[in-house]
Protein backbone atom coordinates (compact mmCIF):
# COMPACT_ATOMS: atom_id res chain seq x y z
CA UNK A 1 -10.94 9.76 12.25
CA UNK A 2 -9.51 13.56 13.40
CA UNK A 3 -7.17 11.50 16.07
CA UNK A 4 -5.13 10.68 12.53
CA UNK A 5 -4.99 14.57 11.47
CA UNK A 6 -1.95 15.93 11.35
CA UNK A 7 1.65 13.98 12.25
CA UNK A 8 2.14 10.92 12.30
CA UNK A 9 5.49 9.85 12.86
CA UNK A 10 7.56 6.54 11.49
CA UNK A 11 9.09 5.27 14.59
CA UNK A 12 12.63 4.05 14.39
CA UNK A 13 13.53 1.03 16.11
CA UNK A 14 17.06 2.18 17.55
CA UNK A 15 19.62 -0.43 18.68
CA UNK A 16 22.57 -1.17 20.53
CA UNK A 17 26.17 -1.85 19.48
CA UNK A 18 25.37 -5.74 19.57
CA UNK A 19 21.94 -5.03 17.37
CA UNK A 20 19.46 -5.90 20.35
CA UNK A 21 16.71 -3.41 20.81
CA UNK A 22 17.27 -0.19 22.45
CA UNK A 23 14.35 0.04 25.04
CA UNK A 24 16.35 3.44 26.71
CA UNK A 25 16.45 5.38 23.48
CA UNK A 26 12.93 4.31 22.23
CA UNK A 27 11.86 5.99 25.25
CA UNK A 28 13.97 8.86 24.78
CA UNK A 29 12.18 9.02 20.82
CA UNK A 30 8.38 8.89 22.25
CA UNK A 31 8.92 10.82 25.08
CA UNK A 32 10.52 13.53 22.87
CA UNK A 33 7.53 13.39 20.24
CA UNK A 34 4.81 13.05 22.63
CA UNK A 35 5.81 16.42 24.27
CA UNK A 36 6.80 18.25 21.39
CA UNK A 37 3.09 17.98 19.14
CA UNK A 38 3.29 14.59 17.11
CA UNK A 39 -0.16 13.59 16.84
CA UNK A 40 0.46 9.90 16.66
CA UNK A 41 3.26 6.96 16.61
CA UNK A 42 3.58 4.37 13.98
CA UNK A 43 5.07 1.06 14.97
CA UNK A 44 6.66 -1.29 12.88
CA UNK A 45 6.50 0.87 9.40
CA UNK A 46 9.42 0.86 6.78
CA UNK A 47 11.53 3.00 8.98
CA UNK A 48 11.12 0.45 11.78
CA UNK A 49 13.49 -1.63 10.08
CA UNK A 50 10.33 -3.98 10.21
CA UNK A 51 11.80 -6.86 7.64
CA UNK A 52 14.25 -7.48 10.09
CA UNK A 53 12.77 -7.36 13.60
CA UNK A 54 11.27 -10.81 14.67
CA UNK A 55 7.77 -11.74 15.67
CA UNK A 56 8.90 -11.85 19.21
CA UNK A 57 10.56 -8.47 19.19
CA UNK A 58 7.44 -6.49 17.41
CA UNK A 59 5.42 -7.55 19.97
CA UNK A 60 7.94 -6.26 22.83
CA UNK A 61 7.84 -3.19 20.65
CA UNK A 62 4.37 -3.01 21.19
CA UNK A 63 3.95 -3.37 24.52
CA UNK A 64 6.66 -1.23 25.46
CA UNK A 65 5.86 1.95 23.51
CA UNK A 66 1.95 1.06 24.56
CA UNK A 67 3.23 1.51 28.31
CA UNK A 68 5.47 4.20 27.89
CA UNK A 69 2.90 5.91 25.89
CA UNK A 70 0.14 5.62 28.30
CA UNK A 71 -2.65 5.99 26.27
CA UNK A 72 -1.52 9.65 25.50
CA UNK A 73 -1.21 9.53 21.67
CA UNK A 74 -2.94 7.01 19.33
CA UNK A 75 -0.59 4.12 18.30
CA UNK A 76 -0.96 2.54 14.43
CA UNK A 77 0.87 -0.95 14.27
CA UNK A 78 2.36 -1.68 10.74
CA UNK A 79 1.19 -5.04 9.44
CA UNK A 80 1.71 -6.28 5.36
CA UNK A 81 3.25 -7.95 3.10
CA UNK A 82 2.95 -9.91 0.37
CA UNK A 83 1.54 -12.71 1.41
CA UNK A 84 -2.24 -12.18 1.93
CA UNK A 85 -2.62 -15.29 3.95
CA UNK A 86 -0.12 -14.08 6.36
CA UNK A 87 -1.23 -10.55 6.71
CA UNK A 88 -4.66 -12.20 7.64
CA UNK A 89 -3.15 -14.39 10.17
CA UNK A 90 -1.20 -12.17 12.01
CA UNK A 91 -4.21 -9.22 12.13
CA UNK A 92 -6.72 -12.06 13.32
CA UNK A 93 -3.92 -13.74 16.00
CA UNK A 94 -2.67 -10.83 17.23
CA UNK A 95 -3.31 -9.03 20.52
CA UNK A 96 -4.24 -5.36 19.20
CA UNK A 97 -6.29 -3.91 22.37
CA UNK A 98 -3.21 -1.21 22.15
CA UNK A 99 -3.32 -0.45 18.55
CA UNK A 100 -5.73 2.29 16.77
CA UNK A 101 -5.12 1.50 13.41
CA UNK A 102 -3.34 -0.32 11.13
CA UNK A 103 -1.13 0.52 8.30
CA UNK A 104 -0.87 -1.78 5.69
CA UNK A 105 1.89 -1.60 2.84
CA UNK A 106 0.38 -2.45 -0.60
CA UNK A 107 2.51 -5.95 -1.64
CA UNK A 108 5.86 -5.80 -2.66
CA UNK A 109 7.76 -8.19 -5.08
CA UNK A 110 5.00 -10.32 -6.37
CA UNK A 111 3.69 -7.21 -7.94
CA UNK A 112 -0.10 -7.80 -8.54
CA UNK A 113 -2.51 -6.37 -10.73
CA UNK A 114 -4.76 -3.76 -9.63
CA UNK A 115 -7.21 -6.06 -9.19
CA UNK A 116 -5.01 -8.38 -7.39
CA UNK A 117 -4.35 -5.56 -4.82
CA UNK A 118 -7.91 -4.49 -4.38
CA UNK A 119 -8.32 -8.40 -3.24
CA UNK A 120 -5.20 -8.32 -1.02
CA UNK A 121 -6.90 -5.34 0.54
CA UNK A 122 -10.34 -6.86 0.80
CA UNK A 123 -9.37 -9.61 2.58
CA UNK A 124 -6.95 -7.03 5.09
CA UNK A 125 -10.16 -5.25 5.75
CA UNK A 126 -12.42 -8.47 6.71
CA UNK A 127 -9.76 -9.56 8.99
CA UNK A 128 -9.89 -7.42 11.33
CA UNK A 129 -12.27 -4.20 12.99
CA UNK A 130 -9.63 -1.78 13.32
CA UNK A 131 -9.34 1.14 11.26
CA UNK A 132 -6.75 0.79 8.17
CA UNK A 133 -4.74 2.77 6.76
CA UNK A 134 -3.50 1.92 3.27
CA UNK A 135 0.53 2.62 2.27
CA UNK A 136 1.18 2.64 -1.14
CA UNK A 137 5.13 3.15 -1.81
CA UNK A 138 6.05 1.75 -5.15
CA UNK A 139 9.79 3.37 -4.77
CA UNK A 140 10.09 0.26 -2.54
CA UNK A 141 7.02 -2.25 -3.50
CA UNK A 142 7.59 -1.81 -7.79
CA UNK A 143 4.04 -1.76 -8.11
CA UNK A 144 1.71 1.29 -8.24
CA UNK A 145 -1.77 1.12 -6.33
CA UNK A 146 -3.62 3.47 -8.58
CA UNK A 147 -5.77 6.33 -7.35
CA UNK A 148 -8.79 3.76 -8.74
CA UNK A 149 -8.15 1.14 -6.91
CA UNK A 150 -7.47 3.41 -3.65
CA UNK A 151 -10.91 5.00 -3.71
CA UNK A 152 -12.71 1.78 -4.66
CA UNK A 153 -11.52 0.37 -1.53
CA UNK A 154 -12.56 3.37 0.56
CA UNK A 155 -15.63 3.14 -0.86
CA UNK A 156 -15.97 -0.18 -0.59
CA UNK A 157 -15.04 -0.73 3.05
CA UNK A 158 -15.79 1.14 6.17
CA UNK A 159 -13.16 0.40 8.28
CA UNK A 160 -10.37 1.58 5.42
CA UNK A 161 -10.54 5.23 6.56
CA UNK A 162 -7.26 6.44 4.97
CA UNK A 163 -3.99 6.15 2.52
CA UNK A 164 -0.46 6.80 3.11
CA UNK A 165 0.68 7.76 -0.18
CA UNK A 166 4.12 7.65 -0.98
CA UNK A 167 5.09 7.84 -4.72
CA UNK A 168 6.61 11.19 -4.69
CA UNK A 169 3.72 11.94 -7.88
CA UNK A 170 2.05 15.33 -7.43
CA UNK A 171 -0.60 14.25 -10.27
CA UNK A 172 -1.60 11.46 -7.86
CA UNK A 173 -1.76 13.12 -4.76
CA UNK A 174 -4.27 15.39 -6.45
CA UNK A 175 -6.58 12.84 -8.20
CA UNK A 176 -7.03 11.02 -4.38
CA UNK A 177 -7.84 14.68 -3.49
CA UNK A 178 -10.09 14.90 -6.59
CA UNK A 179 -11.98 11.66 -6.31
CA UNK A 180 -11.69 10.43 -2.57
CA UNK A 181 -15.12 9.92 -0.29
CA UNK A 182 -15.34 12.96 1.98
CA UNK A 183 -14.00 11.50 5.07
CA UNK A 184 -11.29 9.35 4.06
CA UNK A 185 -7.88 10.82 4.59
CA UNK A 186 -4.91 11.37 2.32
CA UNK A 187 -1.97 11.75 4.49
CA UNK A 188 1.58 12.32 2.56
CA UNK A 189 4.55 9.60 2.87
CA UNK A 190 6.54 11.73 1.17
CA UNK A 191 7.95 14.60 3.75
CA UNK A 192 9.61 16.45 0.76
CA UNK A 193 5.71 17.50 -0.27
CA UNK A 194 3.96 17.10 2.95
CA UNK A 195 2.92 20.41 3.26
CA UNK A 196 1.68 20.62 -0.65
CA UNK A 197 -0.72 17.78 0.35
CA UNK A 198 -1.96 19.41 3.46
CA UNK A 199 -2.37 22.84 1.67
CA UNK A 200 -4.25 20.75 -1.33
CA UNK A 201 -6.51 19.33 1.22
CA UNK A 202 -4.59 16.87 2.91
CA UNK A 203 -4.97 15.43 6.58
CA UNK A 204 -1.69 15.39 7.54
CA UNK A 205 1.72 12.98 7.12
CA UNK A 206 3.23 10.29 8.24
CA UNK A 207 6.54 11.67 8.77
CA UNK A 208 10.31 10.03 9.30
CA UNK A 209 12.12 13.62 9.68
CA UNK A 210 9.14 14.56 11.75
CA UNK A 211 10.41 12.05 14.62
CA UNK A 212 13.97 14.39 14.95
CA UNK A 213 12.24 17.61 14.56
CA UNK A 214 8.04 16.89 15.74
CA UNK A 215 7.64 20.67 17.10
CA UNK A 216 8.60 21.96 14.12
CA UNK A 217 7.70 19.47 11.58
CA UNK A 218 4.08 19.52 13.59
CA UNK A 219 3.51 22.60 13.81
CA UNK A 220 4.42 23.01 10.01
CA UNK A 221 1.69 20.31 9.11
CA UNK A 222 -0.69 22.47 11.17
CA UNK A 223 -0.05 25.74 9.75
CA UNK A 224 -0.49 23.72 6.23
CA UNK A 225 -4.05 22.42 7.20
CA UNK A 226 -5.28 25.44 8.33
CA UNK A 227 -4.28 26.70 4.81
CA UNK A 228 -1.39 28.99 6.47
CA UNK A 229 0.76 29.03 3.50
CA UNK A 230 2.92 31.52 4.08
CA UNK A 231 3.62 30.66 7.95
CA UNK A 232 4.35 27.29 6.55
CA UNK A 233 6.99 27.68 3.78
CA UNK A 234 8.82 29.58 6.40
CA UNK A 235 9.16 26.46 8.60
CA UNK A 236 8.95 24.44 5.02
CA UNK A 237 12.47 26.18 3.96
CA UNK A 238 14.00 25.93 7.09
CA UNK A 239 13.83 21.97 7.37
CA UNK A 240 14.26 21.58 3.31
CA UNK A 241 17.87 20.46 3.56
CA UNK A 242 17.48 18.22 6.55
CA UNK A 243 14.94 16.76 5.16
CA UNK A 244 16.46 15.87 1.73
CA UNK A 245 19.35 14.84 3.60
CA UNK A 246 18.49 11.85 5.61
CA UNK A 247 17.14 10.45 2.50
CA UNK A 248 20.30 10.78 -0.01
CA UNK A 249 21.46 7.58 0.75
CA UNK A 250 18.75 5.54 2.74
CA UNK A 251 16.04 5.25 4.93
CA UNK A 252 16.06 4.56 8.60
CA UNK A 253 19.92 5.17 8.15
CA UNK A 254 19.40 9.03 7.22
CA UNK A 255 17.21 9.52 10.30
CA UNK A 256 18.98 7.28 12.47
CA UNK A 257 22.36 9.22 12.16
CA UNK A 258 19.94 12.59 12.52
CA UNK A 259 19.19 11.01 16.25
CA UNK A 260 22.50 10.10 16.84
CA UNK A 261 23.80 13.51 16.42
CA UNK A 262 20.61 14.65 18.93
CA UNK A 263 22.00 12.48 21.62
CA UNK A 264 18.36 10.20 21.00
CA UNK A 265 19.51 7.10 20.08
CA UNK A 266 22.39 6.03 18.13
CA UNK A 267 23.02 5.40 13.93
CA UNK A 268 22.78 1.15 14.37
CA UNK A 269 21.08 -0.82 11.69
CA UNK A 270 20.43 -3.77 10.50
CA UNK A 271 21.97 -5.53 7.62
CA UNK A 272 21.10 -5.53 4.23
CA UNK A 273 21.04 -1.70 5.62
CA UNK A 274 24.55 0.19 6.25
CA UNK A 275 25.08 3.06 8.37
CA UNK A 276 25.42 6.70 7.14
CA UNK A 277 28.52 7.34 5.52
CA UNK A 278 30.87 9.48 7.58
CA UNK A 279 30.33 12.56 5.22
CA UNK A 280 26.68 12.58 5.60
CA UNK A 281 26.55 12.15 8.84
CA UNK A 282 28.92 15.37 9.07
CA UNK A 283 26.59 17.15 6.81
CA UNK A 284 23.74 16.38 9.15
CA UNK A 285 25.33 17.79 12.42
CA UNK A 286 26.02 20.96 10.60
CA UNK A 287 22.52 21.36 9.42
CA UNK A 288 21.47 20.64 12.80
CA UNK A 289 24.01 23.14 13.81
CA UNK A 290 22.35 26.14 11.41
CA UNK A 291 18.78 25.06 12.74
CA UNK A 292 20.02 25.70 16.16
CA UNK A 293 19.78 21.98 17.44
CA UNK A 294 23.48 21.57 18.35
């Protein structure tokens, strides 16, 4: 699965004043990463705002990045939750011929056992033939997927060919490493130590900063793979306080005031979400200003 090396990026889903989708700045946002070394887009992830689009308006998603995108970078559709039954539904009703792979966030809220999430996962992987990609985040889902339970579902299933891991835990990162089957990939949620991963033997990231930034971010990633360390910290430095930025108060809001300031797309999101406060969205056009990008 090399076409998932590397960056991956967290599409936002930018809107307008009125909250309807922003087809003109998505385009702007793909265009931009498809030219500038992203490896591949990610649809309808966390930083899609995903709890709040509709049914109807993933699907427009979909087929709008899939046509803008022409087949020119390998697309991964977001589809979880914590309702297995669901999940199952939607992969088997769904028209994928677009989609790559599939990332699937470990259930949130209900917070099952471990054994309860390798059956969640089971039944994921029966539903459909697509590759998956598992996303464990317990920052957002309260529930740990333990390195065990990770590997004995890439053992246990073919079509699982990878985990975006996302609990900001070093430790754990480096037991997947330790213990994973030698062609499953461990790609970092976690941008902060995305290029730790990749030097540890990582495949790469599934980025949110990497969408503002993808050919430096990229190229970063790269450098890390290739075990480049010192060529990387350089770049590693450079986007540290960006980076930490755009998540100090949340996430897509961070990013999406990042590509407001680029002219991309502007800072709109959906409620429960608020917009960047005023003072971090100054912060963020001066650090765009040192990097050179205003």
């Amino acid at each position: 699965m090399t076409q998932f090396v590397g960056t991956g990026v967290a599409l936002i889903t930018p809107f307008n004043a009125d909250l309807s989708i922003d087809f003109d700045a998505l385009e702007r946002l793909v265009e931009l990463n498809i030219e500038n070394g992203t490896e591949y887009l990610v649809i309808s992830g966390t930083t899609g705002e995903s709890v709040t689009v509709t049914s109807k308006e993933k699907k427009q998603l979909i087929k709008f990045i899939a046509k803008v995108n022409k087949g020119r970078l390998p697309l991964v559709l977001g589809v979880g939750g914590n309702n297995t039954a669901k999940v199952v539904e939607e992969l088997k009703t769904s028209d994928l011929s677009d989609i790559d792979a599939i990332l699937s966030v470990s259930p949130y809220y209900s917070k099952p056992t471990q054994e309860g999430l390798y059956q969640h996962f089971k039944a994921v992987a029966e539903a459909t033939v697509k590759p998956i990609i598992l996303y464990n985040v317990p920052g957002r889902t309260s529930k740990n997927m333990e390195p065990t339970t990770t590997i004995r579902l890439a053992n246990d299933f073919d079509n699982i060919i990878a985990v975006k891991e996302a609990g900001n835990n070093v430790h754990q990162y480096l037991e997947l490493l330790r213990t994973k089957p030698k062609d499953f990939l461990v790609l970092s949620g976690d941008d902060d130590l995305a290029l730790g991963v990749a030097l540890a033997g990582g495949s790469g990231v599934i980025s949110v900063i990497g969408q503002a930034l993808p050919k430096e971010f990229s190229e970063m990633i790269r450098l890390g793979i290739a075990g480049k360390a010192k060529e990387a910290y350089d770049v590693h430095f450079k986007l540290m306080p960006i980076t930490g930025m755009i998540f100090s108060e949340n996430n897509p809001a961070g990013i999406k005031a990042v590509l407001e300031a680029l002219d991309i797309s502007k800072s709109h999101v959906r409620l429960p979400l608020v917009e960047a406060s005023k003072e971090l969205k100054k912060a963020i056009i001066e650090e765009l200003s040192n990097l050179g990008k205003r």
